[in-house]
N, C-alpha and C. Protein backbone atom coordinates (compact mmCIF):
# COMPACT_ATOMS: atom_id res chain seq x y z
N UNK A 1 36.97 -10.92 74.71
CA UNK A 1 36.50 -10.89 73.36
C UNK A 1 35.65 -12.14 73.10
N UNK A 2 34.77 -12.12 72.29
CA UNK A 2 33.86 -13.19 72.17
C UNK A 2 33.85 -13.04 70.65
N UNK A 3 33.78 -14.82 70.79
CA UNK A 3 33.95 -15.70 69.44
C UNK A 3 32.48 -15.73 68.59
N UNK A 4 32.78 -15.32 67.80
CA UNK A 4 31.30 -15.78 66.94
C UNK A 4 31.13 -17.04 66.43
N UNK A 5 30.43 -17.79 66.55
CA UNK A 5 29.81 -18.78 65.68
C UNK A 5 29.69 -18.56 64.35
N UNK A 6 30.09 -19.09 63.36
CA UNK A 6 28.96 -18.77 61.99
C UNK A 6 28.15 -19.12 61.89
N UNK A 7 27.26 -18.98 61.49
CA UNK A 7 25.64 -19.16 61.08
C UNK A 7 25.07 -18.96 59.94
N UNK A 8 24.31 -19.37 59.04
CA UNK A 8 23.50 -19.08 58.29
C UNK A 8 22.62 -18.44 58.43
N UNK A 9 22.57 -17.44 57.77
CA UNK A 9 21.27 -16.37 57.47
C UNK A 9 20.38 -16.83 57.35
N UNK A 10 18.93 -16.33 57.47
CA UNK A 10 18.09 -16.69 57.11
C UNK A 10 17.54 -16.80 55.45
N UNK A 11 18.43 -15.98 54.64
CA UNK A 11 18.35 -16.06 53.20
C UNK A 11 18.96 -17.33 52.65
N UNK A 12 20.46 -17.00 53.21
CA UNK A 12 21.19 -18.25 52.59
C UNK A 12 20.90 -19.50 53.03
N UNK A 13 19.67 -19.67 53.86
CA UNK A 13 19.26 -21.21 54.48
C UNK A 13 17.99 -21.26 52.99
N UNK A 14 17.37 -20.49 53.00
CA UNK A 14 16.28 -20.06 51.93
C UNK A 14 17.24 -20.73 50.62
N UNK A 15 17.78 -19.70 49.95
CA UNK A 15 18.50 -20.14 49.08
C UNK A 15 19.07 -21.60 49.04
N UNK A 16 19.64 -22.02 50.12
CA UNK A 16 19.98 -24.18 50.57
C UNK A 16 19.19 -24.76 50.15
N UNK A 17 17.75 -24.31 50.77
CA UNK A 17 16.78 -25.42 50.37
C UNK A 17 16.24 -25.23 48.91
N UNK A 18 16.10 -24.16 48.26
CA UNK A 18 15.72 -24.29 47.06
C UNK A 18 16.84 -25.12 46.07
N UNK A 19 17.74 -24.74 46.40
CA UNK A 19 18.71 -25.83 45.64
C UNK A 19 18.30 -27.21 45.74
N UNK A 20 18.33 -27.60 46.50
CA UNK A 20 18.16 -28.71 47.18
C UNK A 20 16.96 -29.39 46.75
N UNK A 21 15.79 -28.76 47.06
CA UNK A 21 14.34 -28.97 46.35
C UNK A 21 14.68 -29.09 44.59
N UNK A 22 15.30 -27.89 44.12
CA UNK A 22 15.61 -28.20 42.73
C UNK A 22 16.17 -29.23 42.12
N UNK A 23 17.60 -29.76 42.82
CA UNK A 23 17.94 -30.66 42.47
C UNK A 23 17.42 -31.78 42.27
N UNK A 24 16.27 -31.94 43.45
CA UNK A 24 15.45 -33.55 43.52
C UNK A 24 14.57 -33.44 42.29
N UNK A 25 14.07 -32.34 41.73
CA UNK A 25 13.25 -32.30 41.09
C UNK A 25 13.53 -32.31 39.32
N UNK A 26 14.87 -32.22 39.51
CA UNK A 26 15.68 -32.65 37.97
C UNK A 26 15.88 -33.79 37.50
N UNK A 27 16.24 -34.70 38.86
CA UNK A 27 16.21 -35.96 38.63
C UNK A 27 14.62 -36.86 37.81
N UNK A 28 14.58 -36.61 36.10
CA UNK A 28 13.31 -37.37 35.65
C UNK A 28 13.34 -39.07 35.83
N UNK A 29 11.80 -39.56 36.16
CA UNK A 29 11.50 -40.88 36.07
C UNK A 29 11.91 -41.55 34.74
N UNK A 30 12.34 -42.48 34.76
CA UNK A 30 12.33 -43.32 33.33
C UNK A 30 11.05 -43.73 33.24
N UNK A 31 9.96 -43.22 32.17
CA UNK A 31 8.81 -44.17 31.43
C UNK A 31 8.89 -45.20 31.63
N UNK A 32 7.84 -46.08 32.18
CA UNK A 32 7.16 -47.58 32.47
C UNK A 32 7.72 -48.40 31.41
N UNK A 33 7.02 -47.91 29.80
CA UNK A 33 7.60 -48.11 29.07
C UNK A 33 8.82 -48.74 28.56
N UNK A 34 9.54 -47.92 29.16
CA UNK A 34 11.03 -48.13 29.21
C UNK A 34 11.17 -49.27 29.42
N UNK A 35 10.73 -49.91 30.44
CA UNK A 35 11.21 -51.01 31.34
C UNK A 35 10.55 -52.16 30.57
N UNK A 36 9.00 -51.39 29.86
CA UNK A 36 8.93 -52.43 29.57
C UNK A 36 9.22 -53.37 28.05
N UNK A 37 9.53 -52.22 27.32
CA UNK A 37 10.05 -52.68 26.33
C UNK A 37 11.61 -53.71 26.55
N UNK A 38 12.14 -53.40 27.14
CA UNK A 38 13.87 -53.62 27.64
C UNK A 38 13.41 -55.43 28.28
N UNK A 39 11.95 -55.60 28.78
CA UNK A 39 12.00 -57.04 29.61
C UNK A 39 11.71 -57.60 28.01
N UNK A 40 10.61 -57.08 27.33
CA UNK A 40 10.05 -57.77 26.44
C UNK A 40 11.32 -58.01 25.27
N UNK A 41 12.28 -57.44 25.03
CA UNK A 41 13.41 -57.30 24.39
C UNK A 41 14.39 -58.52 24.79
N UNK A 42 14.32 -58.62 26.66
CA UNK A 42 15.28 -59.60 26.79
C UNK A 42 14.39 -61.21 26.76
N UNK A 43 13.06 -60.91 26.85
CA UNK A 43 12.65 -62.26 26.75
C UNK A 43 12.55 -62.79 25.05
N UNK A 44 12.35 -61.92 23.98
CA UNK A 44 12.72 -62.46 22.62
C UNK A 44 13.86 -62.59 22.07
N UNK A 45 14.92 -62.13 23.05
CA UNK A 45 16.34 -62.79 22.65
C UNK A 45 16.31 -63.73 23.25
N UNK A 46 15.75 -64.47 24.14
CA UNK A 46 15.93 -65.17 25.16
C UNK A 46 15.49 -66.96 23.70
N UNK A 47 14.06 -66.20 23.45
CA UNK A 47 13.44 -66.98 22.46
C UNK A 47 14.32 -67.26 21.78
N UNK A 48 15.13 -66.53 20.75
CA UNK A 48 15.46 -66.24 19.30
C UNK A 48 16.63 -67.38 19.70
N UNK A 49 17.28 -66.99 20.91
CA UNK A 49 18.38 -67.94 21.49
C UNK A 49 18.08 -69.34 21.54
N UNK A 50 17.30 -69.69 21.47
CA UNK A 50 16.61 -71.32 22.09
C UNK A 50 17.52 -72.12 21.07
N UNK A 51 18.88 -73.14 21.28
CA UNK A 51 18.86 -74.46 20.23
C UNK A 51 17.67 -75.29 20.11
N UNK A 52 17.82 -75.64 18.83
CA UNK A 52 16.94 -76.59 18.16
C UNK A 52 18.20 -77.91 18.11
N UNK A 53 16.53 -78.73 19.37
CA UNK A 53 16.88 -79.70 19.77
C UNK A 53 15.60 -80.54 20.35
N UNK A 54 16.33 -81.55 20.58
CA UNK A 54 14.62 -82.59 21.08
C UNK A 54 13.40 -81.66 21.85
N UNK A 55 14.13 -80.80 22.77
CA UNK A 55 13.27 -80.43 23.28
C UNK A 55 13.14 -78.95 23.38
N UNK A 56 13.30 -78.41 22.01
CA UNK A 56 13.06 -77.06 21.53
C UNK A 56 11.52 -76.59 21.43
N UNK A 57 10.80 -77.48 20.86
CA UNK A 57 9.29 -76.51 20.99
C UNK A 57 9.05 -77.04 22.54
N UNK A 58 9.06 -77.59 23.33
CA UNK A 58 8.90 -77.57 25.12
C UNK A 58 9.66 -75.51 25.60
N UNK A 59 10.72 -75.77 25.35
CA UNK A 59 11.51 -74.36 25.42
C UNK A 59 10.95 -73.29 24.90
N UNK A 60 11.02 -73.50 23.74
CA UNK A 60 10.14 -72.50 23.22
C UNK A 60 8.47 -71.87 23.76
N UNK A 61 7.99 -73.06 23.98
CA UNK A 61 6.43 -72.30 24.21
C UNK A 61 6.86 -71.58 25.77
N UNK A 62 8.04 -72.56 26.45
CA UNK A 62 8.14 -71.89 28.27
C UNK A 62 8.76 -70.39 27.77
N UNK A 63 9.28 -70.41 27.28
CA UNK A 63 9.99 -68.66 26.80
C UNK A 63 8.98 -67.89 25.90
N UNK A 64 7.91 -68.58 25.72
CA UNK A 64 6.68 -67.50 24.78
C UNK A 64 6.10 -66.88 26.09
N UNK A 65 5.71 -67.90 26.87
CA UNK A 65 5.23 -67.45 28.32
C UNK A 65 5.52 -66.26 28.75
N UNK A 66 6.94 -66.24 29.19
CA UNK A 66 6.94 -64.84 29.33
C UNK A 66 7.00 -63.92 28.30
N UNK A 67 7.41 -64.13 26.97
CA UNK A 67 7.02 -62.88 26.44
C UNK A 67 5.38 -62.61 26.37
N UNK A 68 4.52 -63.36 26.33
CA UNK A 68 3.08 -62.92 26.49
C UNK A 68 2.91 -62.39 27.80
N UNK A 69 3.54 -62.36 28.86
CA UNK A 69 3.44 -61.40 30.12
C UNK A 69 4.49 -60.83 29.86
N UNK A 70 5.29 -60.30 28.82
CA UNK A 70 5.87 -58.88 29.05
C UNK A 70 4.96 -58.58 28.01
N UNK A 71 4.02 -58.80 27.34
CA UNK A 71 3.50 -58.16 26.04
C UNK A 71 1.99 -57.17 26.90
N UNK A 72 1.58 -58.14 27.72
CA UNK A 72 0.54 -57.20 28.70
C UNK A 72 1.08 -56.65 29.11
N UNK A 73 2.20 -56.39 30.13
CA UNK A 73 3.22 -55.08 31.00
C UNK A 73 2.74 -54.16 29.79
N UNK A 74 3.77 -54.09 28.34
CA UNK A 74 3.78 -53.27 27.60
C UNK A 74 2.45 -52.63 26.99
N UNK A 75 1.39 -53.53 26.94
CA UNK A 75 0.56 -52.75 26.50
C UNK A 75 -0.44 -51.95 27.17
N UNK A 76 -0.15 -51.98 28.59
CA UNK A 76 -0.52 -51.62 30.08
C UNK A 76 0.33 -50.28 30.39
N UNK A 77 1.52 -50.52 29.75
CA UNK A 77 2.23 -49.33 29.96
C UNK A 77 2.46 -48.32 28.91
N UNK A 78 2.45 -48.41 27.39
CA UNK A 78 2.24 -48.21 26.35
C UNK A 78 1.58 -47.35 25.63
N UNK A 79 0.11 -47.16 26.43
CA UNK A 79 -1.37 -46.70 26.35
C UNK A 79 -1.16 -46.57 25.08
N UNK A 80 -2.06 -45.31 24.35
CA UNK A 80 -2.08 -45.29 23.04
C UNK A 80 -1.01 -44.61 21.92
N UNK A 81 -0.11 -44.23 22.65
CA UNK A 81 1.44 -43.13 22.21
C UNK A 81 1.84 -44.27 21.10
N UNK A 82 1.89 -45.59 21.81
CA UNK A 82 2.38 -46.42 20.81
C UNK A 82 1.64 -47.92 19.68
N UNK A 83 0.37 -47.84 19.83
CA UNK A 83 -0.91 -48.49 19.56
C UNK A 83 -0.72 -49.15 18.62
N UNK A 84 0.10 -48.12 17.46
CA UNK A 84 0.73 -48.98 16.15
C UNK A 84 1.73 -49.89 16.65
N UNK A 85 2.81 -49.34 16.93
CA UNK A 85 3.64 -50.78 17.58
C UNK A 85 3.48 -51.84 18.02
N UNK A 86 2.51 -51.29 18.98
CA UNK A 86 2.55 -52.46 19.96
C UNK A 86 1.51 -53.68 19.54
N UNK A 87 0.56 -53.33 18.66
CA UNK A 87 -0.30 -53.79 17.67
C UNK A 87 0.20 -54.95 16.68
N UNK A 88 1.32 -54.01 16.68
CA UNK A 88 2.09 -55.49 15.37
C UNK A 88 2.79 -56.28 16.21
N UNK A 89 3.70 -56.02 17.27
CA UNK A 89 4.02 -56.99 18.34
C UNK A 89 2.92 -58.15 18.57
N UNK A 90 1.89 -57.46 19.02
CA UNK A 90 0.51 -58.33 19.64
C UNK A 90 0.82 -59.70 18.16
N UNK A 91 0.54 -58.80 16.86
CA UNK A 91 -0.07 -60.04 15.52
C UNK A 91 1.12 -60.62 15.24
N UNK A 92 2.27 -60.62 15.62
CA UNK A 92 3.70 -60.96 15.26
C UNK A 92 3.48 -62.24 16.44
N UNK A 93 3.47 -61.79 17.76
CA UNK A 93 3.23 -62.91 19.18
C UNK A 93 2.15 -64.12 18.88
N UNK A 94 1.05 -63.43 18.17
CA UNK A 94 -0.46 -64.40 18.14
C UNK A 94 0.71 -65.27 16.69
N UNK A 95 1.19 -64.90 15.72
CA UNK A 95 1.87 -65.52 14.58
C UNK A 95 2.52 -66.89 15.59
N UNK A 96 3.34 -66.41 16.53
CA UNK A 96 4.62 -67.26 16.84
C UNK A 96 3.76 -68.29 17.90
N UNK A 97 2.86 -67.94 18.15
CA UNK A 97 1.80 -68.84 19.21
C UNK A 97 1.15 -69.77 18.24
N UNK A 98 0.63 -69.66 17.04
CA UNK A 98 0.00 -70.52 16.38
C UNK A 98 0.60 -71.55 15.30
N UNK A 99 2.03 -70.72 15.25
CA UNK A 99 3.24 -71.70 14.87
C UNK A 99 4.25 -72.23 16.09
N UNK A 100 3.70 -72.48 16.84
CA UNK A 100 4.45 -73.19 18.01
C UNK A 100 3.07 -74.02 18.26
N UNK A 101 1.80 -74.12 18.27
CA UNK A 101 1.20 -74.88 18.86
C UNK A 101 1.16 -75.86 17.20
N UNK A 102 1.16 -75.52 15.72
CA UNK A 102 1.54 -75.99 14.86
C UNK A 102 2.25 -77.46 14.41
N UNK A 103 3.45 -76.88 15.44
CA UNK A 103 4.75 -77.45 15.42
C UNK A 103 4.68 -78.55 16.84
N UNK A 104 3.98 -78.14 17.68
CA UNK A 104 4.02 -79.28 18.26
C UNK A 104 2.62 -79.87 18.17
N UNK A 105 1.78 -79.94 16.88
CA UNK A 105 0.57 -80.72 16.93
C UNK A 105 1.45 -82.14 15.87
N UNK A 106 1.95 -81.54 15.28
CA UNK A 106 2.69 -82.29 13.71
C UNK A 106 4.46 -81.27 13.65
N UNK A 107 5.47 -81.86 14.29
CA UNK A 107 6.62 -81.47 14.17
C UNK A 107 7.35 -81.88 12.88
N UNK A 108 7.11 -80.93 11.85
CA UNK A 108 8.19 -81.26 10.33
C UNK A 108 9.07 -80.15 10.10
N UNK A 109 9.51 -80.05 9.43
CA UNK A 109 10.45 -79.35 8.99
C UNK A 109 9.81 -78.13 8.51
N UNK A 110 8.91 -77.78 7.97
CA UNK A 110 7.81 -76.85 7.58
C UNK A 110 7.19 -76.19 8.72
N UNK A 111 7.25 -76.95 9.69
CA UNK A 111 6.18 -76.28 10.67
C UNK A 111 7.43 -75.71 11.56
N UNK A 112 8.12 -76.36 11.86
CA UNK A 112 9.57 -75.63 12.37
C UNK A 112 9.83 -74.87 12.36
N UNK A 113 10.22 -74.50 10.54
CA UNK A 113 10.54 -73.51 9.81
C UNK A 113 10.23 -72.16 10.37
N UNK A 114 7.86 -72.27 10.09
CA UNK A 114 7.21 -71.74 10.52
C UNK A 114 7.62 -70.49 11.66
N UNK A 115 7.79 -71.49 12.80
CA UNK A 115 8.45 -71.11 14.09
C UNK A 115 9.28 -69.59 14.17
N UNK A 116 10.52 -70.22 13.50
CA UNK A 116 11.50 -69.57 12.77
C UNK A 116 11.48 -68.38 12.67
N UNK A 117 10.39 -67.74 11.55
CA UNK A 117 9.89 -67.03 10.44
C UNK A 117 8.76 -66.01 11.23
N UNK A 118 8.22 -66.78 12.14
CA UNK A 118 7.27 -66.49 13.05
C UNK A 118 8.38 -65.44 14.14
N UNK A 119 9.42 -65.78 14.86
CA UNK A 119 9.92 -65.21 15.53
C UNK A 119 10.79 -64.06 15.29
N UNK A 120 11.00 -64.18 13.86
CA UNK A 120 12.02 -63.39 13.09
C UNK A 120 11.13 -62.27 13.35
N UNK A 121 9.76 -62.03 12.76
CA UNK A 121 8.76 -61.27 12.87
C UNK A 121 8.40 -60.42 14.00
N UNK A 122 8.60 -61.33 15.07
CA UNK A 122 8.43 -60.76 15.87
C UNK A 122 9.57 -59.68 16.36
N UNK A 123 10.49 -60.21 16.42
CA UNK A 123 11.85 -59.42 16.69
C UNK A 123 11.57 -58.08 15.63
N UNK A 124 11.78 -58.46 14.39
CA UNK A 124 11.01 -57.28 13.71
C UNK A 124 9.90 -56.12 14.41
N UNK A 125 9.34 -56.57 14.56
CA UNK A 125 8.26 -55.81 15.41
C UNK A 125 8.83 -54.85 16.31
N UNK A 126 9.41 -56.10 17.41
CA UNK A 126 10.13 -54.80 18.61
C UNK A 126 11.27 -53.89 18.24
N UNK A 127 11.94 -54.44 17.53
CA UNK A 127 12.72 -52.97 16.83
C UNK A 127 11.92 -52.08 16.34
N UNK A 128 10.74 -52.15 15.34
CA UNK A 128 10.09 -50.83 15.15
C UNK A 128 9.86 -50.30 16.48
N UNK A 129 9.66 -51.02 17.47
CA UNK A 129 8.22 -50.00 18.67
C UNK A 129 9.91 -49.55 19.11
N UNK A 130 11.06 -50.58 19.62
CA UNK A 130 12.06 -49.53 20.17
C UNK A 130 12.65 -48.54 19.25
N UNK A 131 12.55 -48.30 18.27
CA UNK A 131 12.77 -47.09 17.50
C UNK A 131 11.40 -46.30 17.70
N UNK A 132 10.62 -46.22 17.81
CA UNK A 132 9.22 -45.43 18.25
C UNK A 132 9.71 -45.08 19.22
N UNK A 133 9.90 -45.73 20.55
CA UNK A 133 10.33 -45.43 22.38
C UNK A 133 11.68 -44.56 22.51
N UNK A 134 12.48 -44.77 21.61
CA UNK A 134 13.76 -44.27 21.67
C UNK A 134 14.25 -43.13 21.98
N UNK A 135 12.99 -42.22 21.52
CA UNK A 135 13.13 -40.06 22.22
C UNK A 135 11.97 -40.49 23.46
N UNK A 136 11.37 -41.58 24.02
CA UNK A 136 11.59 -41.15 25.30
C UNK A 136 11.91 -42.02 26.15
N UNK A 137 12.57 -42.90 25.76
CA UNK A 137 13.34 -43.22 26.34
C UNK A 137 14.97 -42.99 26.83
């Protein structure tokens, strides 16, 4: 008597791979976007975090740094879906840049403040665009 092997059909190998193909193809990319809102997010907490201390506007402008290179990522990745957002980010960033160079031309209490008020804004900002990103993200 002789043993059979099992084997797959030629259907049910058919049928394997379409699964298989399907499955890879469910798996969606996360939007650029995504990522890049989430860096630009952790570099203005990063800001918002800074103590004020001797050497707070030094800190400060090194942590604007990168948010002005996550602000190109985002607007590189962004295209025009989000133009309004990312628009007020941009005038919220140019705000906190001209009250940080402000503050360290003449450091008072006013120009400080500035700073402050300047960053609050900005944070403002990225909550609107991540409530914009939020269905696709």
């Amino acid at each position: 008597m002789m043993l059979r092997r099992p084997t797959l059909s030629l259907a049910g190998t058919a049928v394997l791979l379409a699964a298989v193909t399907l499955a890879g193809c469910s798996e969606e990319e996360t939007p650029a976007v995504c990522s890049s809102v989430n860096s630009l997010k952790t570099s203005v907490t990063d800001l918002q975090d800074v103590k004020i201390d001797r050497n707070a506007l030094t800190t400060l402008q090194d942590s604007f740094t990168k948010i002005q290179s996550d602000l190109r990522k985002l607007k590189s990745d962004a295209e025009d879906e989000y133009a309004t957002e990312v628009d007020a980010i941009d005038q919220a960033a140019s705000s906190v840049s001209s009250s940080l160079e402000a503050a360290a031309a003449a450091p008072t209490a006013a120009t400080v403040t500035a700073v402050g008020v300047a960053i609050e804004s900005l944070g403002t900002s990225l909550r609107a665009l991540e409530d914009a990103v939020r269905s696709t993200c």
